[in-house]
PDB file of N, CA and C in Angstrom:
ATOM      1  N   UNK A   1     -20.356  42.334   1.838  1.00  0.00           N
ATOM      2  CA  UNK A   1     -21.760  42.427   2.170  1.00  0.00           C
ATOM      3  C   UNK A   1     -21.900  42.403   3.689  1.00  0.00           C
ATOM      4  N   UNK A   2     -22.647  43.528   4.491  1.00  0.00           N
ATOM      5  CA  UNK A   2     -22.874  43.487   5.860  1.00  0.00           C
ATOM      6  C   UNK A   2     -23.873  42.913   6.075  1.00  0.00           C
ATOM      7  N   UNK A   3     -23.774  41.497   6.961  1.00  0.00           N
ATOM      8  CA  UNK A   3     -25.120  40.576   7.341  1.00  0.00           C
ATOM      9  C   UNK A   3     -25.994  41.414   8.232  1.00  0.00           C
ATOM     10  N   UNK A   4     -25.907  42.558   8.601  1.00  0.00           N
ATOM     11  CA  UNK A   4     -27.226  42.925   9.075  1.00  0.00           C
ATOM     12  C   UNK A   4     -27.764  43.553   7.727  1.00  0.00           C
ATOM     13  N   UNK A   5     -27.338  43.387   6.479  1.00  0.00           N
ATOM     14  CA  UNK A   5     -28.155  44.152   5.666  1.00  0.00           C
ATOM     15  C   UNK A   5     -29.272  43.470   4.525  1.00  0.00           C
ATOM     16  N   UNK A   6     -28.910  41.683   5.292  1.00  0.00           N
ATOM     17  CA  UNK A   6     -29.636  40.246   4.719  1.00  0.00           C
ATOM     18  C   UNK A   6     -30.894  40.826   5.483  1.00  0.00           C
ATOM     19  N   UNK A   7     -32.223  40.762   4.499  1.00  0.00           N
ATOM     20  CA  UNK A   7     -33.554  40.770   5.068  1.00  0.00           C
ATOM     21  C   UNK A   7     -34.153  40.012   5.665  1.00  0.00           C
ATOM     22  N   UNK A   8     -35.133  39.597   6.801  1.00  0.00           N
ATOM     23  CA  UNK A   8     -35.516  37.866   6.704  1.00  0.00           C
ATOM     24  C   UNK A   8     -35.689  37.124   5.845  1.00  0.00           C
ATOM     25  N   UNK A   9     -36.482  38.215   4.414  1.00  0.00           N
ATOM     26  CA  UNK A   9     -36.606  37.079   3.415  1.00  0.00           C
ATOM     27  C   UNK A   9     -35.232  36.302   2.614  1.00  0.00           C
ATOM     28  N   UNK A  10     -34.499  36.840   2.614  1.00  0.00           N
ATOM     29  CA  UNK A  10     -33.146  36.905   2.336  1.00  0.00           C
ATOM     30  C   UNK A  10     -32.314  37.751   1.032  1.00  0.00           C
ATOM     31  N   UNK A  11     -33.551  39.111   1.418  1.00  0.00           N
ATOM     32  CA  UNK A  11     -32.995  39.901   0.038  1.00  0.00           C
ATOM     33  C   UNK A  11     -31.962  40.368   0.811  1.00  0.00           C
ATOM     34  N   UNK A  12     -31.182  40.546  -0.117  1.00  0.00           N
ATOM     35  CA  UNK A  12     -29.779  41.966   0.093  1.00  0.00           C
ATOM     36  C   UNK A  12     -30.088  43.301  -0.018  1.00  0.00           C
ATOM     37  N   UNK A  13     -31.047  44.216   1.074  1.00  0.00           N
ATOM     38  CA  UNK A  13     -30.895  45.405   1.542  1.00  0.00           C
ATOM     39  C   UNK A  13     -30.280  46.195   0.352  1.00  0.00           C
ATOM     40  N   UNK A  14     -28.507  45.544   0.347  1.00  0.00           N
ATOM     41  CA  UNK A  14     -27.984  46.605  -0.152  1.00  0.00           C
ATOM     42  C   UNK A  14     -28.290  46.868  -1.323  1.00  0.00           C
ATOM     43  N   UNK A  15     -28.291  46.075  -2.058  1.00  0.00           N
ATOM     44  CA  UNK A  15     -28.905  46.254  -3.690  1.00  0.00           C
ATOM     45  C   UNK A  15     -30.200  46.758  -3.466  1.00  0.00           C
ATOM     46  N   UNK A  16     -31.532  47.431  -2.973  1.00  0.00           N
ATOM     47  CA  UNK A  16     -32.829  47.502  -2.782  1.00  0.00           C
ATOM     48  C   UNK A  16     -32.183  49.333  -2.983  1.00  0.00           C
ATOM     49  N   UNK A  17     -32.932  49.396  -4.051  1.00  0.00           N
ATOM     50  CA  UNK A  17     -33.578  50.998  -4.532  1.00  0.00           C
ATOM     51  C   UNK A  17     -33.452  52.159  -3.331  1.00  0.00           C
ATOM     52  N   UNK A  18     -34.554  51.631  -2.826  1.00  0.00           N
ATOM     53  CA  UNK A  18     -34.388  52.602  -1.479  1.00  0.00           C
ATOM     54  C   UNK A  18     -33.653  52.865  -0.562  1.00  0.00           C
ATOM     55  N   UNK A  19     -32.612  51.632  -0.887  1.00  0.00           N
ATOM     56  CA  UNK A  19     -31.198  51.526   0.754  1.00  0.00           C
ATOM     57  C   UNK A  19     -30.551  52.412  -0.379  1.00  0.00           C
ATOM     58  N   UNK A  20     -30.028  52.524  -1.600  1.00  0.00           N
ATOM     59  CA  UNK A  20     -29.345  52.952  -2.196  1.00  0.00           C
ATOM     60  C   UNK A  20     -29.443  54.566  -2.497  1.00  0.00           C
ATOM     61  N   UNK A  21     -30.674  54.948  -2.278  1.00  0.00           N
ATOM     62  CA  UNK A  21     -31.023  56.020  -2.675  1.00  0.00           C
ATOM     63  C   UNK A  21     -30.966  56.968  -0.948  1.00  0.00           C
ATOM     64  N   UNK A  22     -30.933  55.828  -0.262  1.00  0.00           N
ATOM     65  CA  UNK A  22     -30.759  56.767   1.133  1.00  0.00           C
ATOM     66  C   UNK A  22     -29.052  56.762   1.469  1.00  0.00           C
ATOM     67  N   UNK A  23     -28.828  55.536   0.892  1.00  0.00           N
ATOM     68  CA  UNK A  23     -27.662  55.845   1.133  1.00  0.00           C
ATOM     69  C   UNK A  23     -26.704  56.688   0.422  1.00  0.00           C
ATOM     70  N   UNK A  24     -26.794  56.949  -0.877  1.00  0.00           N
ATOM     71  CA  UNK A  24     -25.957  58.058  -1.622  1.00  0.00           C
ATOM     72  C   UNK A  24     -27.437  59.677  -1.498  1.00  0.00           C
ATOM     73  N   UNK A  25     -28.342  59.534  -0.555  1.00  0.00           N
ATOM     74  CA  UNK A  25     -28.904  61.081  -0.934  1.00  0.00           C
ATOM     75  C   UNK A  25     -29.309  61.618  -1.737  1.00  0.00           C
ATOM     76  N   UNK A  26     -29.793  60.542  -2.764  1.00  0.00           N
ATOM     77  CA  UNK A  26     -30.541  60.927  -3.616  1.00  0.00           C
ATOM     78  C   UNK A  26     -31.645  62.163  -3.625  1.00  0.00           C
ATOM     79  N   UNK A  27     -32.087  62.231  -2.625  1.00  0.00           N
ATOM     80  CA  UNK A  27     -33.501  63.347  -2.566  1.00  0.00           C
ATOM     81  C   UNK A  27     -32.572  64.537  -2.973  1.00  0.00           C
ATOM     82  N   UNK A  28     -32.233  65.074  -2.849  1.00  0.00           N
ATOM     83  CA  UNK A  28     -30.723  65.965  -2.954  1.00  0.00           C
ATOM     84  C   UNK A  28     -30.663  66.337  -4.370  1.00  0.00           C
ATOM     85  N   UNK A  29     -31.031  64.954  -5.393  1.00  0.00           N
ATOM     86  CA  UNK A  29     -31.044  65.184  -6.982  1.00  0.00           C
ATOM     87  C   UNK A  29     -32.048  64.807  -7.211  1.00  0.00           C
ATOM     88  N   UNK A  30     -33.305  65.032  -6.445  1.00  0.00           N
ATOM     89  CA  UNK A  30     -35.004  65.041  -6.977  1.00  0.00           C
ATOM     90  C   UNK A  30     -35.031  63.672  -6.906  1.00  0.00           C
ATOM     91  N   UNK A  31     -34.528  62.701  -6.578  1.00  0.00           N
ATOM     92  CA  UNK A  31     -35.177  61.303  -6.293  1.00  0.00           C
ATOM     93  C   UNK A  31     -35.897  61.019  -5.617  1.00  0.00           C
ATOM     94  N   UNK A  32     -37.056  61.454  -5.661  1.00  0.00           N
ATOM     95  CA  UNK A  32     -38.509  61.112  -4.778  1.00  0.00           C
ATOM     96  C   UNK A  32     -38.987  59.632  -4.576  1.00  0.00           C
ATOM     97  N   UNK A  33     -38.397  58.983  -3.592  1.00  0.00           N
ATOM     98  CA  UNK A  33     -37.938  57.776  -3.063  1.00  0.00           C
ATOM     99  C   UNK A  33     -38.364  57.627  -1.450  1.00  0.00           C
ATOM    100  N   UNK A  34     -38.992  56.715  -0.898  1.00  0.00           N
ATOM    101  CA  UNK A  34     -38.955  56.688   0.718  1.00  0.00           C
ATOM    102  C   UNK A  34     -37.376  56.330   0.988  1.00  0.00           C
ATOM    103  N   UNK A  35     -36.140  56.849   1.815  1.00  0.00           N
ATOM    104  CA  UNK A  35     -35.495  56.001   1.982  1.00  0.00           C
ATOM    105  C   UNK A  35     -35.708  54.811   3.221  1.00  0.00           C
ATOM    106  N   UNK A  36     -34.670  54.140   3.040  1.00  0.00           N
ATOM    107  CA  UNK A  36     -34.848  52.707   4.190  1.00  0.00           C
ATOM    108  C   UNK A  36     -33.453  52.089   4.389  1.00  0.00           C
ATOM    109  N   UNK A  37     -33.078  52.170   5.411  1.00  0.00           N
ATOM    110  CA  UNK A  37     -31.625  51.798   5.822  1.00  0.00           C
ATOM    111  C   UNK A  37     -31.799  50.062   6.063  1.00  0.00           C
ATOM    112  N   UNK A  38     -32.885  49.397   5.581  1.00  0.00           N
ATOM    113  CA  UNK A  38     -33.076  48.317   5.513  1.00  0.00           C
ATOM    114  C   UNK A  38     -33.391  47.462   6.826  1.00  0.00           C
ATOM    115  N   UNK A  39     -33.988  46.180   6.665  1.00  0.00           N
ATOM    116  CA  UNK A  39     -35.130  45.567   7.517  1.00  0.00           C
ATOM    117  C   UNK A  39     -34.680  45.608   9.145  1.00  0.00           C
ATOM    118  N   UNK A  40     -33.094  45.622   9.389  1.00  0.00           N
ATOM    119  CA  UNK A  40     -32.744  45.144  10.810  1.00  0.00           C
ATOM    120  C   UNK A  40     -32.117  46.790  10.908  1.00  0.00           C
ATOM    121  N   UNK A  41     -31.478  47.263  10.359  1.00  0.00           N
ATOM    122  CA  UNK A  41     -30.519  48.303  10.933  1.00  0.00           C
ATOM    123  C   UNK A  41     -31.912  49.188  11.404  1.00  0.00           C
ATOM    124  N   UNK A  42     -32.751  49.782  11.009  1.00  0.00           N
ATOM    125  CA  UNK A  42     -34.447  50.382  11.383  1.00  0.00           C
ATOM    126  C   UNK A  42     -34.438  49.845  12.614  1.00  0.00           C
ATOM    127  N   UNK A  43     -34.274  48.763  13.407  1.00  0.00           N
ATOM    128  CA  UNK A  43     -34.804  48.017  14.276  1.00  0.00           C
ATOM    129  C   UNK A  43     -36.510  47.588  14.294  1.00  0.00           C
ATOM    130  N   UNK A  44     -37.031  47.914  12.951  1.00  0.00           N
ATOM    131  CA  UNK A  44     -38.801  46.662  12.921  1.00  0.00           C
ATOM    132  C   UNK A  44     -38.691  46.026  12.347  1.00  0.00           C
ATOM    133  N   UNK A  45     -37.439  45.515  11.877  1.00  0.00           N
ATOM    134  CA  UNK A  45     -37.990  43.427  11.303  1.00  0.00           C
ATOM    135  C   UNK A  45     -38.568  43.954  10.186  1.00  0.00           C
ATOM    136  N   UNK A  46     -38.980  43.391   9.546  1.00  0.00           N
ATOM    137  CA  UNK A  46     -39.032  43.271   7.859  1.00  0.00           C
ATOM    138  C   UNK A  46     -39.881  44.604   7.129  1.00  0.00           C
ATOM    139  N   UNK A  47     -40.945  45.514   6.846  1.00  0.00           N
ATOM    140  CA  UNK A  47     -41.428  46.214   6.129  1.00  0.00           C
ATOM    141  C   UNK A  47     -42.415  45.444   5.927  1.00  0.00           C
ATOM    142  N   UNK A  48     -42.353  44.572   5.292  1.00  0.00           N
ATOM    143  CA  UNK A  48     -43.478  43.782   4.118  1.00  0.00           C
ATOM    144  C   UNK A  48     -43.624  42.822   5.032  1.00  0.00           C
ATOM    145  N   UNK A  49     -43.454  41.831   5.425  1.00  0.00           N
ATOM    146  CA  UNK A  49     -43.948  40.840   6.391  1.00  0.00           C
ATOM    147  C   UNK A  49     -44.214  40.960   7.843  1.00  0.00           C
ATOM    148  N   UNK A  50     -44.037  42.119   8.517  1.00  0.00           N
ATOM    149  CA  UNK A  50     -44.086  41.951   9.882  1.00  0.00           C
ATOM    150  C   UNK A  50     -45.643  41.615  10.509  1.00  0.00           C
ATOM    151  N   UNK A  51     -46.236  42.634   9.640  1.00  0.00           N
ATOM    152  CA  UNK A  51     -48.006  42.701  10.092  1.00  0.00           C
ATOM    153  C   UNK A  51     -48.477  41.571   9.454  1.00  0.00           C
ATOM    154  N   UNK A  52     -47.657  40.642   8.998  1.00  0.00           N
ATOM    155  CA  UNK A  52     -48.328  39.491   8.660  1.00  0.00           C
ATOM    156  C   UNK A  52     -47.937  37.932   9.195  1.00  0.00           C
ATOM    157  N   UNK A  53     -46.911  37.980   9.866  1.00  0.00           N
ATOM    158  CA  UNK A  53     -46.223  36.884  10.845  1.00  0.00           C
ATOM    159  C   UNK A  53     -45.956  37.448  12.360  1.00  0.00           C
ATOM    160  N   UNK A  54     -46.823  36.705  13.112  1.00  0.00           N
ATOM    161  CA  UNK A  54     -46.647  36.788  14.775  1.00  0.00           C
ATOM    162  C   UNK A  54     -45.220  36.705  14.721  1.00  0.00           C
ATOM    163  N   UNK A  55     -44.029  35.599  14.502  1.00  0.00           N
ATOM    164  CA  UNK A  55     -43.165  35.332  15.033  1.00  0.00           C
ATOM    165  C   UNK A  55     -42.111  36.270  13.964  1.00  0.00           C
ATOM    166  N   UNK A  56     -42.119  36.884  13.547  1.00  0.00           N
ATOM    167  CA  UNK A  56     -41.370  37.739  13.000  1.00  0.00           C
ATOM    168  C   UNK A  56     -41.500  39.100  13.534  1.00  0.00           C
ATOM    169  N   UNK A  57     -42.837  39.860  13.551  1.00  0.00           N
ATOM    170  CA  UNK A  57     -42.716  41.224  13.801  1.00  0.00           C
ATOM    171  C   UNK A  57     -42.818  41.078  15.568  1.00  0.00           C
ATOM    172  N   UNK A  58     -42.685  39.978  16.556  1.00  0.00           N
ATOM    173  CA  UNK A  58     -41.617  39.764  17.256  1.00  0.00           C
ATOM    174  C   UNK A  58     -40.667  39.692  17.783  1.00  0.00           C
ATOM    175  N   UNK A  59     -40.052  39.571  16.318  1.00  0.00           N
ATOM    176  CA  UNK A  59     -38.514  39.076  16.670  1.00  0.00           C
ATOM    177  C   UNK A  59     -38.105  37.858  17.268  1.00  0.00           C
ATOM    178  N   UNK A  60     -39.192  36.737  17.114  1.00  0.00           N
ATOM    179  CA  UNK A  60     -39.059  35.530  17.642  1.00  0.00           C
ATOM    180  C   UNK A  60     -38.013  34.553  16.773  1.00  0.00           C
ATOM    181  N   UNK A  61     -37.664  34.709  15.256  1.00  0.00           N
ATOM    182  CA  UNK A  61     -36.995  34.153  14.159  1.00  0.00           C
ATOM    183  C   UNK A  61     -36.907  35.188  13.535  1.00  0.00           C
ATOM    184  N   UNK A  62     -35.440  35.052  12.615  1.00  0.00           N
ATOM    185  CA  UNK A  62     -34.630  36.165  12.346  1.00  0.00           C
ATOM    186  C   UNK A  62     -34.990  36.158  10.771  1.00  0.00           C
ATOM    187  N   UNK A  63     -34.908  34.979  10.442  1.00  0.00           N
ATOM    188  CA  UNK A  63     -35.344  34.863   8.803  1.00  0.00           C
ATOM    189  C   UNK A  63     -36.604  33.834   8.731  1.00  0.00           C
ATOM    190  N   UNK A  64     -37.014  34.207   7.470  1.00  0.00           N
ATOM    191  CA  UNK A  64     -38.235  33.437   6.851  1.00  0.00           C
ATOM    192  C   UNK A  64     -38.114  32.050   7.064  1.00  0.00           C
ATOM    193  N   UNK A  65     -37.440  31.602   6.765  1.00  0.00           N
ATOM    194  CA  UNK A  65     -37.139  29.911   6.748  1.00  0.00           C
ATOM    195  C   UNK A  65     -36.805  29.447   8.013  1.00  0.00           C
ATOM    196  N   UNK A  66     -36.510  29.826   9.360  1.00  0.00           N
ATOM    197  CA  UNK A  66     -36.755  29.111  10.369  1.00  0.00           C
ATOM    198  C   UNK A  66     -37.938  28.800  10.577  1.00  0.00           C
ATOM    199  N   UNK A  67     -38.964  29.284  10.237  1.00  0.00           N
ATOM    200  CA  UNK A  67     -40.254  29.455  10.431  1.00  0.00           C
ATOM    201  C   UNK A  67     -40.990  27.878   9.574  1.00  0.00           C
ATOM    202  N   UNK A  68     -41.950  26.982  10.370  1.00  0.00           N
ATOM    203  CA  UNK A  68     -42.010  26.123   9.270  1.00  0.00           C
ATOM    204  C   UNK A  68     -43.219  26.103   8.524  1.00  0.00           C
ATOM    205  N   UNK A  69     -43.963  27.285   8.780  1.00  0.00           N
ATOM    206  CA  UNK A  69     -45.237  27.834   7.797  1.00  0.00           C
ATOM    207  C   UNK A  69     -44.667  28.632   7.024  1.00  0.00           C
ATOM    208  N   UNK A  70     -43.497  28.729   6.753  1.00  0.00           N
ATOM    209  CA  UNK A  70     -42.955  30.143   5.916  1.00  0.00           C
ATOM    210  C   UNK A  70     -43.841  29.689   4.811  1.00  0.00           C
ATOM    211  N   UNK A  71     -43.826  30.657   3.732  1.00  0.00           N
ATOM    212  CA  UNK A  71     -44.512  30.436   2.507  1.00  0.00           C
ATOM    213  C   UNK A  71     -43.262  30.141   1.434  1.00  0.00           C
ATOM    214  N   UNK A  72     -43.660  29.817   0.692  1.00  0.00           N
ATOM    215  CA  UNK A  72     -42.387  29.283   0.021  1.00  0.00           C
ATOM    216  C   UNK A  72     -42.189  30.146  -1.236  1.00  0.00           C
ATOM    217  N   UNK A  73     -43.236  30.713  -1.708  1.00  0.00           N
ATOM    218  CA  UNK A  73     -43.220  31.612  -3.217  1.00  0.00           C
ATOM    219  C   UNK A  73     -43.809  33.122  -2.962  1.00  0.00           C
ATOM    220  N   UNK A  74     -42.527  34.296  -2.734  1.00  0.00           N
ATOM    221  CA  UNK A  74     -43.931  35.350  -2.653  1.00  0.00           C
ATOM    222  C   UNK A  74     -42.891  36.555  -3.221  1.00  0.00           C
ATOM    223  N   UNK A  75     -44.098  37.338  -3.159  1.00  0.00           N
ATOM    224  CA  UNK A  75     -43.199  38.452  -4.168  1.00  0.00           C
ATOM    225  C   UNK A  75     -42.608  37.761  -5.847  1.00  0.00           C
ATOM    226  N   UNK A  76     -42.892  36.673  -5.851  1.00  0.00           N
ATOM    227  CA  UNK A  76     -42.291  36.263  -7.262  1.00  0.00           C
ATOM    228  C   UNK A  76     -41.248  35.267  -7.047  1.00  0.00           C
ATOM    229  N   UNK A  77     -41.122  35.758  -5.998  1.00  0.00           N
ATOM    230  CA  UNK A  77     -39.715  35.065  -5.849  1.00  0.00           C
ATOM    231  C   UNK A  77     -39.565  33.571  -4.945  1.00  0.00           C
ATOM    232  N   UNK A  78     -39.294  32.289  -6.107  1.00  0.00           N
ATOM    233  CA  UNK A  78     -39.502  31.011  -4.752  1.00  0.00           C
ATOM    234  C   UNK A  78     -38.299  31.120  -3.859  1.00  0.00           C
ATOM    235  N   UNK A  79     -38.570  31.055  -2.779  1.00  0.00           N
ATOM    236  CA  UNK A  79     -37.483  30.788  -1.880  1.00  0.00           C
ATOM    237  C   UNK A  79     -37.418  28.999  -1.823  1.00  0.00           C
ATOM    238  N   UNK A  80     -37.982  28.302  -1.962  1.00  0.00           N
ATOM    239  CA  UNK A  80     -37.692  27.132  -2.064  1.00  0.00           C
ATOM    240  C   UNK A  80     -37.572  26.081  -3.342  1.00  0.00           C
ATOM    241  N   UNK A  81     -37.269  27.112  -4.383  1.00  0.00           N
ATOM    242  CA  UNK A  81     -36.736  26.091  -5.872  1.00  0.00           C
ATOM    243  C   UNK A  81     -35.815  26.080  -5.632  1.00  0.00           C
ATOM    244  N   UNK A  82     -35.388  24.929  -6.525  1.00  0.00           N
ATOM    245  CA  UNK A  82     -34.425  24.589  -7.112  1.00  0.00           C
ATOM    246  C   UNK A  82     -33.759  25.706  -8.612  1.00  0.00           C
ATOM    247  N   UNK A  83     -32.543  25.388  -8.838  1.00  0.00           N
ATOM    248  CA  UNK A  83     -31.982  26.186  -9.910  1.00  0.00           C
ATOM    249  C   UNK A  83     -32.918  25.400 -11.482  1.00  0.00           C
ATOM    250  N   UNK A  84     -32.957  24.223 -11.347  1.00  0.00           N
ATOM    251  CA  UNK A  84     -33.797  24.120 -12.232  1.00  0.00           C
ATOM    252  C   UNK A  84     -35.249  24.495 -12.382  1.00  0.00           C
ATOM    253  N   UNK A  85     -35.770  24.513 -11.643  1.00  0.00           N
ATOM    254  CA  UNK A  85     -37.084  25.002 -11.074  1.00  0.00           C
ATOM    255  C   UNK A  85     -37.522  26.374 -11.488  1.00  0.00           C
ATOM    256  N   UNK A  86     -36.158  27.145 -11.177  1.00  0.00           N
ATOM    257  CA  UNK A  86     -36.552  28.890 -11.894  1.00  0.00           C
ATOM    258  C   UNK A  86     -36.092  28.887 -12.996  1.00  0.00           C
ATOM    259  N   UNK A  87     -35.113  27.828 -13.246  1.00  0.00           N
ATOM    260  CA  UNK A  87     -35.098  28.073 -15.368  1.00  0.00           C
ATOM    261  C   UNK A  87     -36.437  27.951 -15.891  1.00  0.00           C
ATOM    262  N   UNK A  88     -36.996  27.020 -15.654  1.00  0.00           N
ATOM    263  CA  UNK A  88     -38.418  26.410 -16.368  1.00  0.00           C
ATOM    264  C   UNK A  88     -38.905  27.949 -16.558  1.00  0.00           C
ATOM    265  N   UNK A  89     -38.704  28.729 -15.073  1.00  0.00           N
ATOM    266  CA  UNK A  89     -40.222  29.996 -15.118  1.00  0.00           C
ATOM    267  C   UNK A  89     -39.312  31.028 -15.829  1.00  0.00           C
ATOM    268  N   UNK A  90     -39.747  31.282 -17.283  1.00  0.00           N
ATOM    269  CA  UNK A  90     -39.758  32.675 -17.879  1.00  0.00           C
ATOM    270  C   UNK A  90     -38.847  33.746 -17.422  1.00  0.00           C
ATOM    271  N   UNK A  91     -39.642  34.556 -16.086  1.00  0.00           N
ATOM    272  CA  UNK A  91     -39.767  35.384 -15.070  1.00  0.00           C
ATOM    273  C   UNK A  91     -37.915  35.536 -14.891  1.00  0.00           C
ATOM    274  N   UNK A  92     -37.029  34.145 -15.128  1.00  0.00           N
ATOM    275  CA  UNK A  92     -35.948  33.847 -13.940  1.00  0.00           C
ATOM    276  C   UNK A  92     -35.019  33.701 -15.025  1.00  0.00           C
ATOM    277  N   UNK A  93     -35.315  33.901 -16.187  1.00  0.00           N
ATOM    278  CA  UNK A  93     -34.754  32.797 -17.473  1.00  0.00           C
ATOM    279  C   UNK A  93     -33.204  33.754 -17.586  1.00  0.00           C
ATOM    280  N   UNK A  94     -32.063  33.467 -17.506  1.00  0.00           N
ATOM    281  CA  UNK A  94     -31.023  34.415 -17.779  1.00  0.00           C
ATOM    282  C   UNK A  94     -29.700  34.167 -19.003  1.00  0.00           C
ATOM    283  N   UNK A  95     -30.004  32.903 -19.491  1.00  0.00           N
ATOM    284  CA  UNK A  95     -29.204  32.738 -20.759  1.00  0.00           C
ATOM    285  C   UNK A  95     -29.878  32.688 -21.868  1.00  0.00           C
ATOM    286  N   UNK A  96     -31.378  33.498 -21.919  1.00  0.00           N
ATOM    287  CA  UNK A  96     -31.774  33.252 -23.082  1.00  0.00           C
ATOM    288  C   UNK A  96     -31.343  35.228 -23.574  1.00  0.00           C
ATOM    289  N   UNK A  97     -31.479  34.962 -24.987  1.00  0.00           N
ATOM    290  CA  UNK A  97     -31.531  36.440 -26.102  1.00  0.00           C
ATOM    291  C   UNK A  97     -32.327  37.368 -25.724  1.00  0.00           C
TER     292      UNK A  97
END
């Protein structure tokens, strides 16, 4: 995994639809897709959060969590549970049938 391809929020770029689809050329086989070489290699800091944090679309802090207003739950996703915490939610559940 190439750490410039960790997002601030701390998704992995590389797994993201659109890094994948730019990166193998999809449009090529009708994949009508924006591509995105992902949040840092672009050089603007995140997509989805910049127009919404001063100190990010900056470049003042590199990830979400230096930040100590970060939000803790977005997109679905808590960045600050616990492993038990996302069993409880449905949404996260991965040993059930």
């Amino acid at each position: 995994m190439e750490e410039k391809l960790i997002a601030p929020c701390g998704m992995n770029c590389g797994v993201c639809v659109s890094y994948l689809a730019m990166k193998n050329d999809l449009k090529k086989q009708g994949f009508n897709r924006k591509y995105c070489a992902g949040c840092l290699p672009r050089g603007k800091n995140c997509t989805f959060m910049k127009d919404h944090c001063d100190l990010l679309g900056k470049g003042l802090v590199r990830f979400c969590y230096e930040c100590g207003e970060a939000i803790s739950c977005h997109n679905g996703l808590c960045l600050n549970c616990d492993l038990e915490k996302l069993r409880q939610n449905k949404k996260y559940r991965w040993d059930e049938e």
